[in-house]
N, C-alpha and C. Protein backbone atom coordinates (compact mmCIF):
# COMPACT_ATOMS: atom_id res chain seq x y z
N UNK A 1 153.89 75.99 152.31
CA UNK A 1 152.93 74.99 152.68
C UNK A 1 151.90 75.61 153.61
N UNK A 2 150.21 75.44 153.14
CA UNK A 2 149.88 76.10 154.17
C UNK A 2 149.20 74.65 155.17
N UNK A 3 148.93 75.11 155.98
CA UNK A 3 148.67 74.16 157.51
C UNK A 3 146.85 74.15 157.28
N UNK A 4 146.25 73.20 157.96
CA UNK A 4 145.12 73.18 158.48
C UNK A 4 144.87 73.39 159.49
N UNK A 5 143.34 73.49 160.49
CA UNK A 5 143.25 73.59 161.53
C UNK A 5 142.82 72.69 162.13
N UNK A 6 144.20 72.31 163.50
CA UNK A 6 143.75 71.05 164.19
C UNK A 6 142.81 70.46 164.57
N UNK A 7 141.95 71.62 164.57
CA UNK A 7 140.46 71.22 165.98
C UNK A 7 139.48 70.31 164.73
N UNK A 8 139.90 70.20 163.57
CA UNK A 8 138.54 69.71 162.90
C UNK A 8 139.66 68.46 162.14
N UNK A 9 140.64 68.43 162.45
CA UNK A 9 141.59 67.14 162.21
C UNK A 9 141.41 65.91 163.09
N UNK A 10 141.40 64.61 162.91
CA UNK A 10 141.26 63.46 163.97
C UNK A 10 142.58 63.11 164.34
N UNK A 11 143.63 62.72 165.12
CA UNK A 11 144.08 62.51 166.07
C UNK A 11 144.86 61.68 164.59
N UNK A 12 146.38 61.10 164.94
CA UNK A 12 146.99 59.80 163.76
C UNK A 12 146.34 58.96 164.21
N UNK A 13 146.15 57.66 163.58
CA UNK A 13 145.65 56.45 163.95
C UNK A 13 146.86 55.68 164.83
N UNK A 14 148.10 56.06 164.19
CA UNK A 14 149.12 54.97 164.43
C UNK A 14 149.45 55.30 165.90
N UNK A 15 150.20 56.86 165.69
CA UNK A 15 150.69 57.26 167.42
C UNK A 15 150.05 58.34 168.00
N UNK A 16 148.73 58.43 167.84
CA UNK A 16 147.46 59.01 168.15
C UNK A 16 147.79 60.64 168.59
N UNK A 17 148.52 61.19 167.81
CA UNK A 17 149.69 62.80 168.09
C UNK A 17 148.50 62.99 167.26
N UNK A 18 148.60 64.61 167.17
CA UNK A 18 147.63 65.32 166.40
C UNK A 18 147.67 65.33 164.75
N UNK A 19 146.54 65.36 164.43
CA UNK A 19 146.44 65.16 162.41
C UNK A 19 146.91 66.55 162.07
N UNK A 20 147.39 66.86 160.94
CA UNK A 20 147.29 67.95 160.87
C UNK A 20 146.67 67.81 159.02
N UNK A 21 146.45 68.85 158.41
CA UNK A 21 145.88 68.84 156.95
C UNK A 21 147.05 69.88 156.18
N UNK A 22 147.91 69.96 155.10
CA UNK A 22 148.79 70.64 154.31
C UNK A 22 148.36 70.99 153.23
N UNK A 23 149.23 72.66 152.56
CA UNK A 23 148.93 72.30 151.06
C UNK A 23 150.17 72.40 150.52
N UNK A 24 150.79 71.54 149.02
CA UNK A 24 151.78 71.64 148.89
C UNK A 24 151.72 73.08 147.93
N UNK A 25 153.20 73.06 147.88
CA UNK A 25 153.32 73.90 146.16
C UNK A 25 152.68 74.14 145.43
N UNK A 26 152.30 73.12 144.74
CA UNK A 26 151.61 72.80 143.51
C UNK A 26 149.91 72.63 143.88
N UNK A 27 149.42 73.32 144.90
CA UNK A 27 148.43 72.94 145.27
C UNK A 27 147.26 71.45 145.70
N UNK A 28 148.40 70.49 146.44
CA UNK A 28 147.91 69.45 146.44
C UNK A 28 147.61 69.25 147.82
N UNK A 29 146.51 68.75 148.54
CA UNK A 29 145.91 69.10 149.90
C UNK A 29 146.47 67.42 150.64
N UNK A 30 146.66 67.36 152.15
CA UNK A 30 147.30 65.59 152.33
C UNK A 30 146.65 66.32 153.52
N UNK A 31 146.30 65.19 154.66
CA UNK A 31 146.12 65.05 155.80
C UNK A 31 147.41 64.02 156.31
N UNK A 32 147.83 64.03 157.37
CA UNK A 32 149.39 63.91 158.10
C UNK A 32 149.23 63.86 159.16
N UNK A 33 150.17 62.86 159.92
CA UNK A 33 150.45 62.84 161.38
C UNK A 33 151.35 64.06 161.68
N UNK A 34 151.06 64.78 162.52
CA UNK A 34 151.86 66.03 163.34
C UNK A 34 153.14 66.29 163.27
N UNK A 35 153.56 64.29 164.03
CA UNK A 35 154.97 63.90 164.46
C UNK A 35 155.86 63.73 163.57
N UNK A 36 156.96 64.62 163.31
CA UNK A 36 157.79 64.06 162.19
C UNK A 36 158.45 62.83 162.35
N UNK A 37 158.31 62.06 163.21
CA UNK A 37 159.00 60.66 163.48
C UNK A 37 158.07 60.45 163.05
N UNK A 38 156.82 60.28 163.09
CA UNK A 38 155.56 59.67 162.54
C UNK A 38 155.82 59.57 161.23
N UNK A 39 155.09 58.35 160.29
CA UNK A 39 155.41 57.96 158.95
C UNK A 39 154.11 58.31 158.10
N UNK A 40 152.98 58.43 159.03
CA UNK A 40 151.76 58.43 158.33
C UNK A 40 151.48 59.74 158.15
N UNK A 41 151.12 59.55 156.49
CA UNK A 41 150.39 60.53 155.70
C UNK A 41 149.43 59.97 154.70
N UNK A 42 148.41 60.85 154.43
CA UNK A 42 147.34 60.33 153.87
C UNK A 42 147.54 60.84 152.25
N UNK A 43 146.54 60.00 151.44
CA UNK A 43 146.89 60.75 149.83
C UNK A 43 146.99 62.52 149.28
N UNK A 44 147.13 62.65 148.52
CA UNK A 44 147.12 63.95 148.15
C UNK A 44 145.66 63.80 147.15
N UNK A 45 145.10 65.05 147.27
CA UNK A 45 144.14 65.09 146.97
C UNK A 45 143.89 66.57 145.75
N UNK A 46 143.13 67.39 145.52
CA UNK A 46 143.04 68.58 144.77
C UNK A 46 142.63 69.77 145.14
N UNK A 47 141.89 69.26 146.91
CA UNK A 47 141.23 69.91 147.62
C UNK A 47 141.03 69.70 149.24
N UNK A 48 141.37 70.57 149.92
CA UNK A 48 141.27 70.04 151.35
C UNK A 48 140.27 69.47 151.98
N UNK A 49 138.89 69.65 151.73
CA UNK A 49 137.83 68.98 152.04
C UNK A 49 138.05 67.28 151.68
N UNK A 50 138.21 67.09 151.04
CA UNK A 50 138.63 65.76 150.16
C UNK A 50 139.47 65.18 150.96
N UNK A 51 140.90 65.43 151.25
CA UNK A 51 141.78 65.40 152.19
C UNK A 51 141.27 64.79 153.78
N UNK A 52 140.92 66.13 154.07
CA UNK A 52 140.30 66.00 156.07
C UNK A 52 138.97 64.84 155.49
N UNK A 53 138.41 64.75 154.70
CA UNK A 53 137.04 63.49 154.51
C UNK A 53 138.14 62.39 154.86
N UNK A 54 138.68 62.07 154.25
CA UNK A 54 139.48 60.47 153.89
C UNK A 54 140.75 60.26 155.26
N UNK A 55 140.72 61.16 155.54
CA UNK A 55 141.69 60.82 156.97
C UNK A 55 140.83 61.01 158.05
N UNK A 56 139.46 61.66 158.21
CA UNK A 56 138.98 61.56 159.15
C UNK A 56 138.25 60.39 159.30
N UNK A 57 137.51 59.71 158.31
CA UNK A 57 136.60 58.59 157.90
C UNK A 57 137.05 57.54 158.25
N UNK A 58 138.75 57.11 158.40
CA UNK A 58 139.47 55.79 158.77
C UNK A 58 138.69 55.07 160.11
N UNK A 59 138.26 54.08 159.36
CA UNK A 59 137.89 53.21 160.76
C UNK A 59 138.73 52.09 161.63
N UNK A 60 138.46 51.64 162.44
CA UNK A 60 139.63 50.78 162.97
C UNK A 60 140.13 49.57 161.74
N UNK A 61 139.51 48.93 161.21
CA UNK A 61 140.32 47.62 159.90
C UNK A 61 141.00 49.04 159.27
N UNK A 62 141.02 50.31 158.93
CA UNK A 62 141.56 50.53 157.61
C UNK A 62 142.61 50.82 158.61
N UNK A 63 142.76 51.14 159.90
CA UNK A 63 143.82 51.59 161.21
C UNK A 63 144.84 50.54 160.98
N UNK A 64 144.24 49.19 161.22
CA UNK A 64 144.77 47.96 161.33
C UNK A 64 145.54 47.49 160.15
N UNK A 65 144.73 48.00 158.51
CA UNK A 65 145.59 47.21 157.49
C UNK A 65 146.76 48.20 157.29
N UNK A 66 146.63 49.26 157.57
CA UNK A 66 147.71 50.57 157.69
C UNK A 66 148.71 50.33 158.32
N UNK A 67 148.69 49.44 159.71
CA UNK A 67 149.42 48.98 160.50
C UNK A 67 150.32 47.81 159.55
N UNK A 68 149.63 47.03 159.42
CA UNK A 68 150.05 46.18 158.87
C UNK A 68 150.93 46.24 157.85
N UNK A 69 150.37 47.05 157.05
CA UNK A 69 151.39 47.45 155.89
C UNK A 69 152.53 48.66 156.32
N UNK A 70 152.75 49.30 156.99
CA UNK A 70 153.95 49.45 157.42
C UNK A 70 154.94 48.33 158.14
N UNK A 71 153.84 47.55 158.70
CA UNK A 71 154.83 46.47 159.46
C UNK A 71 155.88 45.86 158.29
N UNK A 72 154.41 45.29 157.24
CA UNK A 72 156.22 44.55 155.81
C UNK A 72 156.56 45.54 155.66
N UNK A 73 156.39 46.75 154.99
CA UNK A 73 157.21 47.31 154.42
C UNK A 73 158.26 47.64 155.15
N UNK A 74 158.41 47.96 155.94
CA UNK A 74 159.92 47.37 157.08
C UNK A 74 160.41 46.38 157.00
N UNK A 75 160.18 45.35 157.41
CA UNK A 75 160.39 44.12 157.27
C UNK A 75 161.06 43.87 155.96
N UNK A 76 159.87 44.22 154.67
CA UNK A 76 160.46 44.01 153.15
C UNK A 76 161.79 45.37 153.09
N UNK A 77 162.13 46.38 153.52
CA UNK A 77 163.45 47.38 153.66
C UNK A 77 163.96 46.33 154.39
N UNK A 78 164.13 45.44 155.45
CA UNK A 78 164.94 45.31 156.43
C UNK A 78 165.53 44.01 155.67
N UNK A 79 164.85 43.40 155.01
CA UNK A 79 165.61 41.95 154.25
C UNK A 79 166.37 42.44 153.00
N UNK A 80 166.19 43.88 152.30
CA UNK A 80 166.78 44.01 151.47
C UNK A 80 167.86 44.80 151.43
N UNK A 81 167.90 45.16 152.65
CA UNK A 81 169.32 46.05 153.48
C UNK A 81 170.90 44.92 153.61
C-alpha cells in the first residue's frame, strides 16, 4: 500500500486526526482517516488526484450527513445484534 502525503491531506471530518490518501493492490487510490479506530474512509477511485479532490472538497452538510449515516448504521447493527 503506498501512503500519501499528509501536508496536502485535510484533517477527518469525524475525529479531526490526520487524512491520510492510500493505494491499494490493485491500484485503487481512497483518502482515510489516520486513526484506525476511526471508521471513515472515502471511495476508491483510479487515481489519487481524484481521491485527495473528493475528501478534501467535503463541506460541513456532507460532514453532517456522514455523521448521520454512521449514526443508523449502528443503530441499524445494534437492533440486529
Amino acid at each position: 500500500m503506498t501512503m500519501g502525503t499528509p501536508s496536502d491531506v485535510l484533517p477527518c471530518p469525524i475525529c479531526h486526526r490526520a487524512g491520510l490518501v492510500s493505494e491499494t493492490l490493485d491500484h485503487f487510490w481512497s483518502a482515510m482517516c489516520s486513526d484506525d479506530n476511526c471508521i471513515v474512509i472515502g471511495r476508491y477511485f483510479s487515481d489519487r488526484d481524484a481521491a485527495l479532490r473528493i475528501w478534501n472538497s467535503r463541506g460541513p452538510a456532507s460532514v453532517a450527513a456522514l455523521a448521520g449515516q454512521l449514526l443508523s448504521d449502528s443503530m441499524n447493527a445494534a437492533v440486529a445484534a
